[in-house]
C-alpha atoms as a PDB file:
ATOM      1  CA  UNK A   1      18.592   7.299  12.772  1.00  0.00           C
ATOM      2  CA  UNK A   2      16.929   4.449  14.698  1.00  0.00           C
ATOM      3  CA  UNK A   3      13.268   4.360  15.562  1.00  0.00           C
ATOM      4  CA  UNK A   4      14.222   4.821  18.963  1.00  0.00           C
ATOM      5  CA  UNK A   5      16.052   8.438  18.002  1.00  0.00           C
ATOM      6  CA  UNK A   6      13.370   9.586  15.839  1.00  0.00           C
ATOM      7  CA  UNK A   7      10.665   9.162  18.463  1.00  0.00           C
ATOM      8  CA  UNK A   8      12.539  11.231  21.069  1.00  0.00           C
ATOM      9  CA  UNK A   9      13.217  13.841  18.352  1.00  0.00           C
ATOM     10  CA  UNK A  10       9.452  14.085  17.856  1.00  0.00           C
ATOM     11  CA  UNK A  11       8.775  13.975  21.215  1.00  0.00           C
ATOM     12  CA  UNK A  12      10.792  17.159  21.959  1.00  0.00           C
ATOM     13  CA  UNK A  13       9.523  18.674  19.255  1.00  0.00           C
ATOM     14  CA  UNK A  14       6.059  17.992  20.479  1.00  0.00           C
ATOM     15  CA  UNK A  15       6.991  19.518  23.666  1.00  0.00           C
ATOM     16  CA  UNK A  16       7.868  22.577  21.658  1.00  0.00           C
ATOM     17  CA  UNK A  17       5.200  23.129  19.704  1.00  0.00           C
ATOM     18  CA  UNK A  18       2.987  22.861  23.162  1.00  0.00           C
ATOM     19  CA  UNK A  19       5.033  25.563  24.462  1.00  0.00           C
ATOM     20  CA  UNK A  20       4.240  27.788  21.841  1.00  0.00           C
ATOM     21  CA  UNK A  21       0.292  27.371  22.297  1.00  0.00           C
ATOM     22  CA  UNK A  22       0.730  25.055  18.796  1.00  0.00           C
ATOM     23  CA  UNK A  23      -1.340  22.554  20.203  1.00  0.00           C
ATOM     24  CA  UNK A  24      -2.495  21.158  16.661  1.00  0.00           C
ATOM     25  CA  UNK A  25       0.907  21.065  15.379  1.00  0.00           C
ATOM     26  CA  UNK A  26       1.604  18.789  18.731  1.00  0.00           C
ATOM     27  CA  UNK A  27      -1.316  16.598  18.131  1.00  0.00           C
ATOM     28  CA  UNK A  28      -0.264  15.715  14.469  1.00  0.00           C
ATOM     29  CA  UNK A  29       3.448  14.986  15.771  1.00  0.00           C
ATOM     30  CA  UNK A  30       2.320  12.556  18.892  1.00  0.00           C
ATOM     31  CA  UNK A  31       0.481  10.846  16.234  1.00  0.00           C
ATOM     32  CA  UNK A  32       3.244  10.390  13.885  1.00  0.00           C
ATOM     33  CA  UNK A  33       5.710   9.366  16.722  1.00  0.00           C
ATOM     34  CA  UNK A  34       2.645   6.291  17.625  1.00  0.00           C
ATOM     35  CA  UNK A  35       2.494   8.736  21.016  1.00  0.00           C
ATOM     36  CA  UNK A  36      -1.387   8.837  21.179  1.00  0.00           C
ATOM     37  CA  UNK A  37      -3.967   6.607  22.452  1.00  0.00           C
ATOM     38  CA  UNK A  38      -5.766   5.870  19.423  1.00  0.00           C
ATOM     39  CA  UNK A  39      -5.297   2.728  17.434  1.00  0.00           C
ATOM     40  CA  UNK A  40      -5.387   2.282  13.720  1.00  0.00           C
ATOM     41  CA  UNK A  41      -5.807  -0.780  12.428  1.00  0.00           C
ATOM     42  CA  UNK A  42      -3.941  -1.307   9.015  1.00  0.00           C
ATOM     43  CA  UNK A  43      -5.677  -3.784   6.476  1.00  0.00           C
ATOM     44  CA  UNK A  44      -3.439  -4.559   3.716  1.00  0.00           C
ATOM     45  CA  UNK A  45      -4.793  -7.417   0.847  1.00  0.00           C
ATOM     46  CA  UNK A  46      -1.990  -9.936   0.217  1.00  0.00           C
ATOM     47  CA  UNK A  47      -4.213 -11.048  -2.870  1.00  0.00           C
ATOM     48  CA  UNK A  48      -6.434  -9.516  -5.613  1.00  0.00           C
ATOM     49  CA  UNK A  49      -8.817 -11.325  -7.379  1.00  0.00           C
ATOM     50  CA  UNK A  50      -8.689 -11.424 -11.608  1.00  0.00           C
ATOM     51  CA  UNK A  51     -11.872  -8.408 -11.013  1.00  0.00           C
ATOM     52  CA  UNK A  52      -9.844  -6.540  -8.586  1.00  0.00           C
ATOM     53  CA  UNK A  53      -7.215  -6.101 -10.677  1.00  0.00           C
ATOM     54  CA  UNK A  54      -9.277  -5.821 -14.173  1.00  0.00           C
ATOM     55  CA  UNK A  55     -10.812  -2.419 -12.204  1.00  0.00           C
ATOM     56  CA  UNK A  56      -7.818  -0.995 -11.065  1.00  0.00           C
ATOM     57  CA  UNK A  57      -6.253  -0.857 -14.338  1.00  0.00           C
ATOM     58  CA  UNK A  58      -9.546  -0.628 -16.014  1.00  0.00           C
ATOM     59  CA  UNK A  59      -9.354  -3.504 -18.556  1.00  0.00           C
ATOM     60  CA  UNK A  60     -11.588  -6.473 -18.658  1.00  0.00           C
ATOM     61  CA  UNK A  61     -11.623  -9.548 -16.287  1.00  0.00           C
ATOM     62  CA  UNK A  62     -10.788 -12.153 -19.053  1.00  0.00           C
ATOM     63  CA  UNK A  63      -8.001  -9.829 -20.433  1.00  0.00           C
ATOM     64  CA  UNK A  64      -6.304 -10.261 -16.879  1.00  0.00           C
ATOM     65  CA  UNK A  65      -7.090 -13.931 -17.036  1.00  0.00           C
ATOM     66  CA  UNK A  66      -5.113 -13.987 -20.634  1.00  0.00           C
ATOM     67  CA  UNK A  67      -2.314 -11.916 -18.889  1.00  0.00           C
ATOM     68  CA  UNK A  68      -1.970 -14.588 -16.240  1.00  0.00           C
ATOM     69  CA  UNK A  69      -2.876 -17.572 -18.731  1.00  0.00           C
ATOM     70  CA  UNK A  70       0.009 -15.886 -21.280  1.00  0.00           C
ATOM     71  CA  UNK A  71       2.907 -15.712 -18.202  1.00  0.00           C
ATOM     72  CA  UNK A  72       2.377 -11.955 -18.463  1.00  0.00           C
ATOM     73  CA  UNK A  73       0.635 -11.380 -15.272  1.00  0.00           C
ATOM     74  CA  UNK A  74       2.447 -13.642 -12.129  1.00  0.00           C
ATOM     75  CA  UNK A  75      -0.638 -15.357 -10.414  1.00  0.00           C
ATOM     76  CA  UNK A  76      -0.866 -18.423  -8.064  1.00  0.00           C
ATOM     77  CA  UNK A  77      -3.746 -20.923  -8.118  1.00  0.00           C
ATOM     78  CA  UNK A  78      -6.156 -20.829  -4.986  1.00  0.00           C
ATOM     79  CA  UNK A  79      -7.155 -24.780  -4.082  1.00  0.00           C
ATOM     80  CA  UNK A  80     -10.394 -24.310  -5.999  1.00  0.00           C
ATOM     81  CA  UNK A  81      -8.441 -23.403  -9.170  1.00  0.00           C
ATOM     82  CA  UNK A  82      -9.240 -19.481  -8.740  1.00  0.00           C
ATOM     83  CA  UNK A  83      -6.683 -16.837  -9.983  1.00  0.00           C
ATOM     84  CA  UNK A  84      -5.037 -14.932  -7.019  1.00  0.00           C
ATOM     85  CA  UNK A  85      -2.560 -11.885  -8.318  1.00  0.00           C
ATOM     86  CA  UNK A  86      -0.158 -11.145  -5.169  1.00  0.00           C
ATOM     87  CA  UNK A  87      -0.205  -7.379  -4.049  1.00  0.00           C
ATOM     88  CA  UNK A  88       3.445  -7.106  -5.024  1.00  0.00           C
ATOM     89  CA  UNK A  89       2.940  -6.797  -8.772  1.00  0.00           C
ATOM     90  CA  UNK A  90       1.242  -3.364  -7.859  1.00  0.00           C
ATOM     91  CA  UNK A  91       4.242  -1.985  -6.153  1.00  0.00           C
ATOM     92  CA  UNK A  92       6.073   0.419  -8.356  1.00  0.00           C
ATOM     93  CA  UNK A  93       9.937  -0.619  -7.497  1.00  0.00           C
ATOM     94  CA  UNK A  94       8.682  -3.908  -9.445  1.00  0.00           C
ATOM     95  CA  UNK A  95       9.137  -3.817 -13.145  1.00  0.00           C
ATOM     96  CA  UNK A  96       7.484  -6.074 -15.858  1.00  0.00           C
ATOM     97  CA  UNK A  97       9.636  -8.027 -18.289  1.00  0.00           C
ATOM     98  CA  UNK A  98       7.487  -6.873 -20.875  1.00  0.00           C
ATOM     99  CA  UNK A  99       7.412  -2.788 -20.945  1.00  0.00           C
ATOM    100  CA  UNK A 100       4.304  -2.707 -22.764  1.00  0.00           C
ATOM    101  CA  UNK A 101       2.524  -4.151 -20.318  1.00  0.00           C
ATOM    102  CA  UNK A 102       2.413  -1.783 -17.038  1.00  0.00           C
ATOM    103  CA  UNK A 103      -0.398  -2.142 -13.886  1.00  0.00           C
ATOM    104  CA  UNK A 104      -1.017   1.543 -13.095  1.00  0.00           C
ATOM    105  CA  UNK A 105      -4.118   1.890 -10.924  1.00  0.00           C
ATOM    106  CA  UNK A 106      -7.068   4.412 -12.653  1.00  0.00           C
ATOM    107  CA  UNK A 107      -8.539   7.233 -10.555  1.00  0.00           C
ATOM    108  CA  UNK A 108     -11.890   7.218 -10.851  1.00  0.00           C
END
């Protein structure tokens, strides 16, 4: 189904659900289909930091630095020699060479 398809499906089931006095129901569909006036703005980091990712898996800073430092951790080098981990390593369809080391974010 193209995005095209699946807006017009939501639309008429918008119109639906306003028919049947649903009117919430309505509301949360228009704003799934992007048929509102409001605007969301999505901020997404491309980059963590060595302390950004040391508190989401709730280890140390210098034990990320030794991850990156050991080839365990994939990092790139910011022009003033900073650490940068890309946002990828956190997705979950990526695995790790290694299994024993995993990055699983901790719920505070």
């Amino acid at each position: 189904m193209s995005r095209d398809e699946a807006r017009t499906v939501a639309r008429k089931l918008r119109e639906e659900l306003e028919g049947q006095g649903r009117k919430r129901e309505a509301e949360a569909i228009a704003t799934l289909a992007g048929d509102t006036e409001e605007v969301y703005l999505r901020l997404r980091k491309r980059y963590f930091t060595p302390s950004e990712v040391a508190e989401r898996v709730g280890v140390s800073r210098q034990t990320v630095i030794k991850w990156i430092e050991r080839g365990e951790l994939e990092a790139e080098l910011t022009p003033g020699g900073h650490h940068r981990i890309p946002a990828s390593v956190f997705q979950s369809g990526k695995r790790s060479d290694r299994a024993d080391v995993k990055l699983i974010p901790v719920k505070r």
